[in-house]
PDB file of N, CA and C in Angstrom:
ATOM      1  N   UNK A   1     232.723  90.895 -49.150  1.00  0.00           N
ATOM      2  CA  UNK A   1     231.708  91.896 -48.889  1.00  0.00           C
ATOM      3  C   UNK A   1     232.038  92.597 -47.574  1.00  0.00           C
ATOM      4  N   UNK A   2     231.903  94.368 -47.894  1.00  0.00           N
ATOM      5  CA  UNK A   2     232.268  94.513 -46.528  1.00  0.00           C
ATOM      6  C   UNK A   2     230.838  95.064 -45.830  1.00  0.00           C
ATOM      7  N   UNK A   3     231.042  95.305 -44.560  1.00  0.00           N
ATOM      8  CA  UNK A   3     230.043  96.328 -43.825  1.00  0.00           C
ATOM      9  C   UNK A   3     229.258  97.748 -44.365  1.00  0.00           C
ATOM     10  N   UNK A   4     230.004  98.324 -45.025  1.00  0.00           N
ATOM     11  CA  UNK A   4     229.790  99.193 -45.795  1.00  0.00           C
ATOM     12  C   UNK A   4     228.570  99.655 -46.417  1.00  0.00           C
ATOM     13  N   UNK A   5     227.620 100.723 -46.340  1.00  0.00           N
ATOM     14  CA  UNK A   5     226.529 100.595 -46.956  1.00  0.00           C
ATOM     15  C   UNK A   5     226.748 101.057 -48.694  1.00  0.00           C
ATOM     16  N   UNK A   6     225.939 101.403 -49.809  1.00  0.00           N
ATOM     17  CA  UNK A   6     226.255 101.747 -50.518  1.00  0.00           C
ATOM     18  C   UNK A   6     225.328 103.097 -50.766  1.00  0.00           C
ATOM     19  N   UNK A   7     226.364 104.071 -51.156  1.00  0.00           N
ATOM     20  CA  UNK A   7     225.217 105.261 -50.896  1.00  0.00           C
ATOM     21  C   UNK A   7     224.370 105.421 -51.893  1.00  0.00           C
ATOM     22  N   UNK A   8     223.077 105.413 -51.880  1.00  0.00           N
ATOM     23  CA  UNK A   8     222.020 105.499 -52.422  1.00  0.00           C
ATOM     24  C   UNK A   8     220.942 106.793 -52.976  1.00  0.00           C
ATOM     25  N   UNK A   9     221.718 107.704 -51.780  1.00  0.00           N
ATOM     26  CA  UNK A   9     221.325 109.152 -52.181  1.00  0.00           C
ATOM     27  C   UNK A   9     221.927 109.853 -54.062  1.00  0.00           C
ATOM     28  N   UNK A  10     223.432 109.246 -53.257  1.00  0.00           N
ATOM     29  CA  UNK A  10     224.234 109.816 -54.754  1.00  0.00           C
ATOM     30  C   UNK A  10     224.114 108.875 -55.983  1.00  0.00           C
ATOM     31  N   UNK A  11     223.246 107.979 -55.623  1.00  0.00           N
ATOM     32  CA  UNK A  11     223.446 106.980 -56.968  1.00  0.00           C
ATOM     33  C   UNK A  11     222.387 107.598 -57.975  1.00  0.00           C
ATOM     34  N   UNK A  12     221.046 108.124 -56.526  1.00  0.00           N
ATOM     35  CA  UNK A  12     219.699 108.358 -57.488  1.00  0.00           C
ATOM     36  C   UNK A  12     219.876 109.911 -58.126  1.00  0.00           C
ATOM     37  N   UNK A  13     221.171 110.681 -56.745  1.00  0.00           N
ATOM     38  CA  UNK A  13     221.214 111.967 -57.577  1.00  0.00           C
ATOM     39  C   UNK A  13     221.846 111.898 -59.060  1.00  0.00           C
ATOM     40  N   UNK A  14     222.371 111.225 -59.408  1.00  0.00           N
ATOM     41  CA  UNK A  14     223.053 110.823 -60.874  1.00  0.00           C
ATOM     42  C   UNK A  14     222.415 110.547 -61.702  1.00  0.00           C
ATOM     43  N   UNK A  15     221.388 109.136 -61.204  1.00  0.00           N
ATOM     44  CA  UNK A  15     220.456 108.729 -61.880  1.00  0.00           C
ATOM     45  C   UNK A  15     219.183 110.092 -62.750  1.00  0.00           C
ATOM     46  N   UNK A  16     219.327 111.205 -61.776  1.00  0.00           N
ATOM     47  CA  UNK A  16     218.283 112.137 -62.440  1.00  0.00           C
ATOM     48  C   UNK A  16     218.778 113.030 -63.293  1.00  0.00           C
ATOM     49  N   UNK A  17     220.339 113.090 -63.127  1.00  0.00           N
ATOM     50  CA  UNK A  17     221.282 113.692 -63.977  1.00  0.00           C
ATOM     51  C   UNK A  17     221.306 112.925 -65.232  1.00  0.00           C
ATOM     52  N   UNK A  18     221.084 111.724 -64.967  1.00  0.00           N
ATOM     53  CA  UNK A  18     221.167 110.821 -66.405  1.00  0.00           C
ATOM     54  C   UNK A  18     219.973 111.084 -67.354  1.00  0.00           C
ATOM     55  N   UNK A  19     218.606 111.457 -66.617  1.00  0.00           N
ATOM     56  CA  UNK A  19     217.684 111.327 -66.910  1.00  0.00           C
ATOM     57  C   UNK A  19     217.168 112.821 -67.972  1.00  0.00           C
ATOM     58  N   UNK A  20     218.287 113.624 -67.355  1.00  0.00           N
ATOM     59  CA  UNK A  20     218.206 115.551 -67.957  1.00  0.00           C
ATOM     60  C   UNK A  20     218.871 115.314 -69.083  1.00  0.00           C
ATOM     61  N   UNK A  21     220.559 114.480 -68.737  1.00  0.00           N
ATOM     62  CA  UNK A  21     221.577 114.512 -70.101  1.00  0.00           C
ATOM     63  C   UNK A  21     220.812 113.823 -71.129  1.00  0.00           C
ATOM     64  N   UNK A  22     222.210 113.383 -71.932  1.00  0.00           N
ATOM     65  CA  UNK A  22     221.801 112.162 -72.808  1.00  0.00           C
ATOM     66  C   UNK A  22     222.778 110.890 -72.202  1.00  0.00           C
ATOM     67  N   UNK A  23     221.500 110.031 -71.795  1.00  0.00           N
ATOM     68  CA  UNK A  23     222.528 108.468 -71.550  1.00  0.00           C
ATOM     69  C   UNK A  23     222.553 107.817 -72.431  1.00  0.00           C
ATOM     70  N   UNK A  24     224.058 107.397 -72.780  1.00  0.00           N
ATOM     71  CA  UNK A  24     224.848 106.778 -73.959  1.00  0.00           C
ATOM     72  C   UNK A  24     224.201 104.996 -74.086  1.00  0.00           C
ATOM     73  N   UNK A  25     223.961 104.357 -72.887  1.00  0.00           N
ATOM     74  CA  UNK A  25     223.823 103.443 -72.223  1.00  0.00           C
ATOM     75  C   UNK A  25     222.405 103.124 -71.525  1.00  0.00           C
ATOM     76  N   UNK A  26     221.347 103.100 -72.214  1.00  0.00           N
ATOM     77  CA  UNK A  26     219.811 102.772 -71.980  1.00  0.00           C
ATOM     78  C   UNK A  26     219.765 101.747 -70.926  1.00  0.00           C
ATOM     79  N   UNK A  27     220.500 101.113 -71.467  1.00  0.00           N
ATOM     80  CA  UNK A  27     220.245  99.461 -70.734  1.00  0.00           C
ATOM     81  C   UNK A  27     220.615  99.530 -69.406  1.00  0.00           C
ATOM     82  N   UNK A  28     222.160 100.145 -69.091  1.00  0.00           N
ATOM     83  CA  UNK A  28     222.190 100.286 -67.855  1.00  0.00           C
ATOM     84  C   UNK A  28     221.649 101.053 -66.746  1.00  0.00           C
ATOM     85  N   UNK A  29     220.963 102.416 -67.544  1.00  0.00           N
ATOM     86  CA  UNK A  29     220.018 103.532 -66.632  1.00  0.00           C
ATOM     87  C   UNK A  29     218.448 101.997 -65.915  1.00  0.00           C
ATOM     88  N   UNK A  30     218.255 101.587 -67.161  1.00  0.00           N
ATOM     89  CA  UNK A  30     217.228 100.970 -67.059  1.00  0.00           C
ATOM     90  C   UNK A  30     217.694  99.800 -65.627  1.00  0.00           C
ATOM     91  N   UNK A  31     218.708  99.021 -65.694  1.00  0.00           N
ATOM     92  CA  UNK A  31     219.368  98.328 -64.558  1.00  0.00           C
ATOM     93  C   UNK A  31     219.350  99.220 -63.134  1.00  0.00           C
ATOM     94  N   UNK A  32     219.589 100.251 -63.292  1.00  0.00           N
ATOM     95  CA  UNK A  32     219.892 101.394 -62.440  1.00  0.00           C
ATOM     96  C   UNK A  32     218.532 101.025 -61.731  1.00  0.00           C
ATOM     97  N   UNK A  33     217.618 101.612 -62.593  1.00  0.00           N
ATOM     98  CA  UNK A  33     216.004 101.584 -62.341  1.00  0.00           C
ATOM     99  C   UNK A  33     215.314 100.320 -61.617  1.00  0.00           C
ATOM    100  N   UNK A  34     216.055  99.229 -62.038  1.00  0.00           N
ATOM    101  CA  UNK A  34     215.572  98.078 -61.037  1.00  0.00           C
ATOM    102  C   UNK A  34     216.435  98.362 -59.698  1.00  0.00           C
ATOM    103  N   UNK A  35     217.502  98.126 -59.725  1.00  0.00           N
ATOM    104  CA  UNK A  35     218.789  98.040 -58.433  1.00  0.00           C
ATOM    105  C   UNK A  35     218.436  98.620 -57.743  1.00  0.00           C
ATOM    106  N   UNK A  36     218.166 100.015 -57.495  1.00  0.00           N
ATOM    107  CA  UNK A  36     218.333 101.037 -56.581  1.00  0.00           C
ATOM    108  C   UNK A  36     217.426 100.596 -55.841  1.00  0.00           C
ATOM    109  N   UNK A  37     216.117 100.552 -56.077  1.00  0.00           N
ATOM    110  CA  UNK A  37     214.717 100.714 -55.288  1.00  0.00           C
ATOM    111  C   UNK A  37     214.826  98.787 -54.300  1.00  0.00           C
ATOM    112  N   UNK A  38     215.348  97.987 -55.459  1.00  0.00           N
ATOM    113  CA  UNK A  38     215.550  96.543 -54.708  1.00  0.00           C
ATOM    114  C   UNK A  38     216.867  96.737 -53.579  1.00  0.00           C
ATOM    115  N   UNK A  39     217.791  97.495 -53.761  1.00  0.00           N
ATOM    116  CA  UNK A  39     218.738  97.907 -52.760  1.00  0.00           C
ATOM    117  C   UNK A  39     217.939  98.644 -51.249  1.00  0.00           C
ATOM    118  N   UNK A  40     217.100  99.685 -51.832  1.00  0.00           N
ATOM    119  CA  UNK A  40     216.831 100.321 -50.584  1.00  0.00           C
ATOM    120  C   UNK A  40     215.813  98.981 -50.044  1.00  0.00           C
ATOM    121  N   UNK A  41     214.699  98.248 -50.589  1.00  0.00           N
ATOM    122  CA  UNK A  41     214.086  97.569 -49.988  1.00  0.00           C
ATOM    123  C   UNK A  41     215.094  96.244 -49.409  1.00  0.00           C
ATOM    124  N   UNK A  42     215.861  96.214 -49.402  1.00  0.00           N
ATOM    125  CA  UNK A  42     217.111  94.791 -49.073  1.00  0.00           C
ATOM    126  C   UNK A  42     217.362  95.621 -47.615  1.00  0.00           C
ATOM    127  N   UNK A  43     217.979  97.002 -47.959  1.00  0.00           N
ATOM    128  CA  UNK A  43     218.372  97.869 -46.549  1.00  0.00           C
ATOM    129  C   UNK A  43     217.412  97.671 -45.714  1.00  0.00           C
ATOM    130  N   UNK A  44     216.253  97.901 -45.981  1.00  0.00           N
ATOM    131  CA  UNK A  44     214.960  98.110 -44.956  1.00  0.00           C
ATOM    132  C   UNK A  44     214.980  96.683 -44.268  1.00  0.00           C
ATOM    133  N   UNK A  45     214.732  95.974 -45.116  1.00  0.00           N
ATOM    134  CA  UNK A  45     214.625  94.452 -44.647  1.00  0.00           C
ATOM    135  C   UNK A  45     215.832  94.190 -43.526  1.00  0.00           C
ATOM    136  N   UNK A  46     217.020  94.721 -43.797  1.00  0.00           N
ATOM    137  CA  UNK A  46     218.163  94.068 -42.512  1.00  0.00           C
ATOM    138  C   UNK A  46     218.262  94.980 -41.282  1.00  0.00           C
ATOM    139  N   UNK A  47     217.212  96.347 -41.651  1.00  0.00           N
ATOM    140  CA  UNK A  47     217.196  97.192 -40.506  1.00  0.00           C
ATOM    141  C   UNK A  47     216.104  96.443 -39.612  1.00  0.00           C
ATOM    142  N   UNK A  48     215.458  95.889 -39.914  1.00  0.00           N
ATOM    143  CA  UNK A  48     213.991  95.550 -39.069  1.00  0.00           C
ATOM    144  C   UNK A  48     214.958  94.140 -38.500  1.00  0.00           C
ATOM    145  N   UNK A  49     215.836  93.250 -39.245  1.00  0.00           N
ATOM    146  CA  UNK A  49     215.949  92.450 -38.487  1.00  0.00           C
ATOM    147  C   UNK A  49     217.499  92.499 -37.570  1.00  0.00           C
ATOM    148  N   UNK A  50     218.036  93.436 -37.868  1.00  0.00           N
ATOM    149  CA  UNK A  50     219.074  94.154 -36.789  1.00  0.00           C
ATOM    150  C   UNK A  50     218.095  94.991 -35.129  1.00  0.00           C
ATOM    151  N   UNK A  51     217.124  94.944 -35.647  1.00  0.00           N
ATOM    152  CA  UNK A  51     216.323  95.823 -34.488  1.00  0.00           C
ATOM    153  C   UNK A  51     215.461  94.993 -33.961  1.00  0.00           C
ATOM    154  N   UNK A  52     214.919  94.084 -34.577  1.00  0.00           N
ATOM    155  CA  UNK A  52     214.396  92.858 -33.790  1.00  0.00           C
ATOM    156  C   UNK A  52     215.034  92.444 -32.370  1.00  0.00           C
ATOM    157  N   UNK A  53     213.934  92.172 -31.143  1.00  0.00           N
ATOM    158  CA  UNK A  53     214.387  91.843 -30.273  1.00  0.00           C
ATOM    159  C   UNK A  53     215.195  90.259 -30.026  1.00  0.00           C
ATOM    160  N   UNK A  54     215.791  90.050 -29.509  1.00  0.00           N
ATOM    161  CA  UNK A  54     216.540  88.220 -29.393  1.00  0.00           C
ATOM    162  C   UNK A  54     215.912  87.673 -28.367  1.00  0.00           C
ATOM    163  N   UNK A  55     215.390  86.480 -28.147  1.00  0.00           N
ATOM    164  CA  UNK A  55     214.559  85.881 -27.494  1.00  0.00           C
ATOM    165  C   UNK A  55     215.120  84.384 -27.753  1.00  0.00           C
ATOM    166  N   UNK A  56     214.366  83.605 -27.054  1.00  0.00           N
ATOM    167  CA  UNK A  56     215.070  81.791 -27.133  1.00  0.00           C
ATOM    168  C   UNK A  56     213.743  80.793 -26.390  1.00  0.00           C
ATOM    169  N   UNK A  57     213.861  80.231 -26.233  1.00  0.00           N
ATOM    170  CA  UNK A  57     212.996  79.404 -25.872  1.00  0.00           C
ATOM    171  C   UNK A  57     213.558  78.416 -24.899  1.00  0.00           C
ATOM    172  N   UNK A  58     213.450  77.613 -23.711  1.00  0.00           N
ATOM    173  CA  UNK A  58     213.392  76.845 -23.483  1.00  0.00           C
ATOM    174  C   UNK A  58     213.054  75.319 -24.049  1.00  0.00           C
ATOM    175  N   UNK A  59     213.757  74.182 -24.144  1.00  0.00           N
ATOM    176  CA  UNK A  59     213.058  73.020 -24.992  1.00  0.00           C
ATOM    177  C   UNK A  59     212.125  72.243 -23.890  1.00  0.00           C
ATOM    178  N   UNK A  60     212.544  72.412 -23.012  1.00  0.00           N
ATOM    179  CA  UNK A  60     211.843  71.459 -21.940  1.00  0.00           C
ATOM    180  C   UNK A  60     210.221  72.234 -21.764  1.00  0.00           C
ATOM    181  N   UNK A  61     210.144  72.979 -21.244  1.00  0.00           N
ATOM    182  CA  UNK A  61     208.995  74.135 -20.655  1.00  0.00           C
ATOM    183  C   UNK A  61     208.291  75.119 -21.985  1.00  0.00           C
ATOM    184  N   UNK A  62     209.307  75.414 -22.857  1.00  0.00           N
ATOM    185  CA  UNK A  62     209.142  76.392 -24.022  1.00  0.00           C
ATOM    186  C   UNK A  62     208.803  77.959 -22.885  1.00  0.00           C
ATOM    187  N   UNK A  63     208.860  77.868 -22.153  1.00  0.00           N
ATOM    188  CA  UNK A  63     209.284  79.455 -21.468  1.00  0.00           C
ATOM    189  C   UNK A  63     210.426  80.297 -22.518  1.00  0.00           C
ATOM    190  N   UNK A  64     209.780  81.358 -22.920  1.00  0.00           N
ATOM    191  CA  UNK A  64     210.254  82.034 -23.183  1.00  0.00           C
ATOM    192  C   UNK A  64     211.345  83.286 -23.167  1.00  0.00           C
ATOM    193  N   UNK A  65     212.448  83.408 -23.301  1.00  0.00           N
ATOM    194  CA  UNK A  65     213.404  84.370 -22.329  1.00  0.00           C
ATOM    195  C   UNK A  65     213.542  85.322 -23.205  1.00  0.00           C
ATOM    196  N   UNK A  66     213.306  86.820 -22.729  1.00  0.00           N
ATOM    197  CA  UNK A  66     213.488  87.811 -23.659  1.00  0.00           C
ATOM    198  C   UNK A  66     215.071  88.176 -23.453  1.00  0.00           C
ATOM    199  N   UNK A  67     215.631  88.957 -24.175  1.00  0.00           N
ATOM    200  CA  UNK A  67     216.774  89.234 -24.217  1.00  0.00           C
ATOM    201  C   UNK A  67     217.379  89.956 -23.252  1.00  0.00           C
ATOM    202  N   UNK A  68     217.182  90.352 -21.901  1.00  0.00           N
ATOM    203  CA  UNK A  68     217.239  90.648 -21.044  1.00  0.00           C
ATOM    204  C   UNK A  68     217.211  89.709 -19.976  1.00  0.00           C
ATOM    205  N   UNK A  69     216.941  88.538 -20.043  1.00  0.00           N
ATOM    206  CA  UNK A  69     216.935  87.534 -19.259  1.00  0.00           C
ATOM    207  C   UNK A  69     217.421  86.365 -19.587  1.00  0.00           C
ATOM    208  N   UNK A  70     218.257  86.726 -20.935  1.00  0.00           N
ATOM    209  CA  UNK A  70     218.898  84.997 -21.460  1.00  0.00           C
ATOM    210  C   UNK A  70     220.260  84.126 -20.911  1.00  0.00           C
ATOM    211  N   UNK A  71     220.515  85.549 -19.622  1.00  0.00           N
ATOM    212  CA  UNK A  71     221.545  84.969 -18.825  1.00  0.00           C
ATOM    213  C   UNK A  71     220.902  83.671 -18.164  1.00  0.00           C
ATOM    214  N   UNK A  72     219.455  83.688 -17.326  1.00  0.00           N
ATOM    215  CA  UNK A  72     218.989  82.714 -17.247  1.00  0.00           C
ATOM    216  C   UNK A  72     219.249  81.561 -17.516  1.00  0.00           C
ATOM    217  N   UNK A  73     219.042  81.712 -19.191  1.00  0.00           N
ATOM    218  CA  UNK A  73     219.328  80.263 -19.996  1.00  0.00           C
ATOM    219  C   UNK A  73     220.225  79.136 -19.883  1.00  0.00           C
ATOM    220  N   UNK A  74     221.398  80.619 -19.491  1.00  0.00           N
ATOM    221  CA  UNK A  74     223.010  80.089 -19.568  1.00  0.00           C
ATOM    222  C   UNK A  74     223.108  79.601 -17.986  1.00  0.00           C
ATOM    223  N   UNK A  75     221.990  79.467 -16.881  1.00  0.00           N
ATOM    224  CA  UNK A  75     222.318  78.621 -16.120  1.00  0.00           C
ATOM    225  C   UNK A  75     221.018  77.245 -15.870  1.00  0.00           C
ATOM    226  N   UNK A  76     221.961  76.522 -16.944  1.00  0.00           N
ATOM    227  CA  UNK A  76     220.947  75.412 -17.168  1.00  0.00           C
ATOM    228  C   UNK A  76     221.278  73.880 -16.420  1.00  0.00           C
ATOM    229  N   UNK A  77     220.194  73.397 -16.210  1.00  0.00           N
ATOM    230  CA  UNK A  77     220.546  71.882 -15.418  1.00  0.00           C
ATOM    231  C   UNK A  77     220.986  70.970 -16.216  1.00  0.00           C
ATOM    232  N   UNK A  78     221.468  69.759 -15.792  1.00  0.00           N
ATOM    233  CA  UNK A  78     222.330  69.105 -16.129  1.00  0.00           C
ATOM    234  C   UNK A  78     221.637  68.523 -17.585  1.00  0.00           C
ATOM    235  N   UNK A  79     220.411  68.420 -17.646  1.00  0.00           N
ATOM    236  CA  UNK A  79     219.442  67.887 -18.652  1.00  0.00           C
ATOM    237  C   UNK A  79     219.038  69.227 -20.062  1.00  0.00           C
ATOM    238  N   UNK A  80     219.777  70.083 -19.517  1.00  0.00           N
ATOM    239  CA  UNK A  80     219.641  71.505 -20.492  1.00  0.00           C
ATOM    240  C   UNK A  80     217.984  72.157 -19.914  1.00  0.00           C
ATOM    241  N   UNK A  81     217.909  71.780 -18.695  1.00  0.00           N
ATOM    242  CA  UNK A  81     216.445  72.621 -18.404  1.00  0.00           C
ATOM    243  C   UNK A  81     216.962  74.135 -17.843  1.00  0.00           C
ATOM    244  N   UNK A  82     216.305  74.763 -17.876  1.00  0.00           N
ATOM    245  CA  UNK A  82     216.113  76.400 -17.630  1.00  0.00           C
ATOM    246  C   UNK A  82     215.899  76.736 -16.546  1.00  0.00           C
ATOM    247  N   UNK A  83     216.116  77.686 -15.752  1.00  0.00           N
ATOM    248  CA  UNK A  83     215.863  78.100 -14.346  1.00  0.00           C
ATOM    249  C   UNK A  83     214.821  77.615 -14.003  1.00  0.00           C
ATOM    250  N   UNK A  84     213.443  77.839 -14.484  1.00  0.00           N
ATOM    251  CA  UNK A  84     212.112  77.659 -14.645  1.00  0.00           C
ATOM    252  C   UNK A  84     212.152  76.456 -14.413  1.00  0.00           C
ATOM    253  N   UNK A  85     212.430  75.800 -15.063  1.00  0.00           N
ATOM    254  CA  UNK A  85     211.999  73.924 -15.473  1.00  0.00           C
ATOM    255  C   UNK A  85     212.530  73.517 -13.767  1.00  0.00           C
ATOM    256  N   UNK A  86     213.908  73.792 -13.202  1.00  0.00           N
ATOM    257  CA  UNK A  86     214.605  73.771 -12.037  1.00  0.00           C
ATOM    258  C   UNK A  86     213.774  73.998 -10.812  1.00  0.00           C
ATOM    259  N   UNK A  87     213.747  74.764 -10.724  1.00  0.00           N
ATOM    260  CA  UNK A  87     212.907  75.829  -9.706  1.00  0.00           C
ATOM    261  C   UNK A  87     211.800  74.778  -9.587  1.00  0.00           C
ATOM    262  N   UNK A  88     211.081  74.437 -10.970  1.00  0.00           N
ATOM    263  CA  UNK A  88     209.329  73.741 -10.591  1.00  0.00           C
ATOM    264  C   UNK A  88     209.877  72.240 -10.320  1.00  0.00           C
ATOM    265  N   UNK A  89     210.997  71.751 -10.625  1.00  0.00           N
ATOM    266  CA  UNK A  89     211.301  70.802  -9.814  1.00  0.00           C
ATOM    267  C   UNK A  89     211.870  70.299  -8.603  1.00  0.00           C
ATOM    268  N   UNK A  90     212.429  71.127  -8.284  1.00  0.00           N
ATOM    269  CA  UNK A  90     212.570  71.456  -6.391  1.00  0.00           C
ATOM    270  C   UNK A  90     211.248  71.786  -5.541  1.00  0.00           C
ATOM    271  N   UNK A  91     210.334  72.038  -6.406  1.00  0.00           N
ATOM    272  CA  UNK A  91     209.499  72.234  -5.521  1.00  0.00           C
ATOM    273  C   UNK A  91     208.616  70.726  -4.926  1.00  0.00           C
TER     274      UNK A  91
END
């Protein structure tokens, strides 16, 4: 599978071309008719979670690090605690 999207504009412009001609092939217009609309809703679905923000959690504290701060994370104590968890134990 590659990266590739599949174009969807030209599938449905065909699809209405099929719909003027005569299609030889019922069964597959009718396949057509499921696919397309479950394709665009599959697209939608991986756009929302490509655009979703990345976030993590702490296990010790459960402090939350938004994706802008998960360098944080990556300086963790010897026990895997979080800046946070650190910090409130020096004090």
């Amino acid at each position: 599978m590659n990266n590739e999207r599949i174009d969807i504009e030209s599938i449905e412009a065909r699809m209405r071309l099929w719909a003027i001609g005569d299609v030889s092939d019922e069964d597959l217009a009718l396949e057509l008719d499921y696919i397309v609309p479950e394709l665009k809703r599959c697209y939608e679905e991986i756009d929302k979670l490509r655009n979703r923000p990345v976030s993590i959690s702490c296990e010790h504290c459960s402090h939350v690090y938004e994706e802008e701060y998960l360098h944080e994370m990556l300086e963790m104590g010897p026990n895997g605690e979080c800046v946070m968890c650190l910090e409130e134990a020096s004090e």
